[in-house]
Protein backbone atom coordinates (compact mmCIF):
# COMPACT_ATOMS: atom_id res chain seq x y z
CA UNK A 1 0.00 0.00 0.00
CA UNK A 2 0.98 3.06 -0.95
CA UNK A 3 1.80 5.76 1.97
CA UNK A 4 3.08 8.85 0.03
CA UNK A 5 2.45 11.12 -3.09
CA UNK A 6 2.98 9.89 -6.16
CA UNK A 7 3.26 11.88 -9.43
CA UNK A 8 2.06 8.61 -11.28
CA UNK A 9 -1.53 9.26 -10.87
CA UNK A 10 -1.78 12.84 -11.98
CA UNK A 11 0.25 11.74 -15.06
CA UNK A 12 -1.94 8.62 -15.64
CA UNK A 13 -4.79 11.20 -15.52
CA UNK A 14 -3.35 13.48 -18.30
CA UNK A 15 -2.27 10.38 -20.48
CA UNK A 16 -5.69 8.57 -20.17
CA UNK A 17 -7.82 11.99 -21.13
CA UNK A 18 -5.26 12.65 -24.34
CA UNK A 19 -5.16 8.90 -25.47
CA UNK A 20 -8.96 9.04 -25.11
CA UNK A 21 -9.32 12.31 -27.32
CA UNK A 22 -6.63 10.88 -29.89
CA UNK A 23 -8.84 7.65 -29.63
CA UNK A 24 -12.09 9.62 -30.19
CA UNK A 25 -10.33 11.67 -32.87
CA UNK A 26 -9.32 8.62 -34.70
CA UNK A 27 -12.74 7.09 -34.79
CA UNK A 28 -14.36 10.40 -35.84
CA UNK A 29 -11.49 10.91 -38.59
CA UNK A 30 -11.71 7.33 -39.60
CA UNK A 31 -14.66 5.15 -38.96
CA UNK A 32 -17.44 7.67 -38.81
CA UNK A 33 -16.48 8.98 -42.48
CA UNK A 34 -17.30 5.00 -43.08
CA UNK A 35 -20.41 3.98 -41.47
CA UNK A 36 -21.75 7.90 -42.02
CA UNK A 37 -24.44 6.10 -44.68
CA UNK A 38 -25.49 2.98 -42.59
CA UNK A 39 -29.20 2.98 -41.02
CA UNK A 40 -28.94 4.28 -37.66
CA UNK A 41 -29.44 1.22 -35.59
CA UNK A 42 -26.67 -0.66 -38.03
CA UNK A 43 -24.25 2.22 -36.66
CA UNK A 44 -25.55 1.50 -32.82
CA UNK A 45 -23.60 -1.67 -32.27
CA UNK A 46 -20.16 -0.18 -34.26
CA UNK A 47 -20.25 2.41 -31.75
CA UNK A 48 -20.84 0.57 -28.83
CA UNK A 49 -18.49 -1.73 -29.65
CA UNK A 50 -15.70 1.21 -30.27
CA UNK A 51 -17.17 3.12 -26.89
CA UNK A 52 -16.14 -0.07 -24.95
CA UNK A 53 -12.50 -1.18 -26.95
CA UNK A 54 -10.60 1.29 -24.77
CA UNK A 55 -11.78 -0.64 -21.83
CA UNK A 56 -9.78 -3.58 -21.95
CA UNK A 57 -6.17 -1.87 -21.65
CA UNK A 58 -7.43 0.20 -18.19
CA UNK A 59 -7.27 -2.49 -15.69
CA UNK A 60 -3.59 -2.67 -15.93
CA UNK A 61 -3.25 0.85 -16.31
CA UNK A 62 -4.85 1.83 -13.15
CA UNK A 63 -2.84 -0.62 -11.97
CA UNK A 64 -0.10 0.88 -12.80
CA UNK A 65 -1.29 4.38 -11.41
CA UNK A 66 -1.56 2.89 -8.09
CA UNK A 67 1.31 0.37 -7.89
CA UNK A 68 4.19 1.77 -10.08
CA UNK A 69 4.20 -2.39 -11.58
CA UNK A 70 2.61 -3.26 -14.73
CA UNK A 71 1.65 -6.74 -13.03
């Protein structure tokens, strides 16, 4: 457990809220341009599906945060 400051977590802040707008940037430069003529409810799942991607790399990176280990 962790009994002092660390600088990690403010960092791990900044870097999650850019990777998430570079993320969000991509899709909207990339996929949206792609799936702009699909029916509405054909473009629900895509985006759900993209919405919950950058979930599976955050375990280990608020793990990481709090720790300082990648394991």
């Amino acid at each position: 457990m962790r009994t002092e400051p660390t600088i990690r977590i403010p960092l791990g802040v900044l870097g999650l809220f850019i990777a998430l707008m570079v993320y969000g940037g991509l899709v909207a430069r990339y996929i949206a341009p792609l799936i702009a003529d699909w029916h509405a409810l054909a473009q629900t799942p895509v985006y759900i599906l993209l919405g919950v991607v950058w979930l599976l790399p955050l375990r280990r990176f608020l793990i990481w945060m709090e720790t300082g280990k990648l394991r």
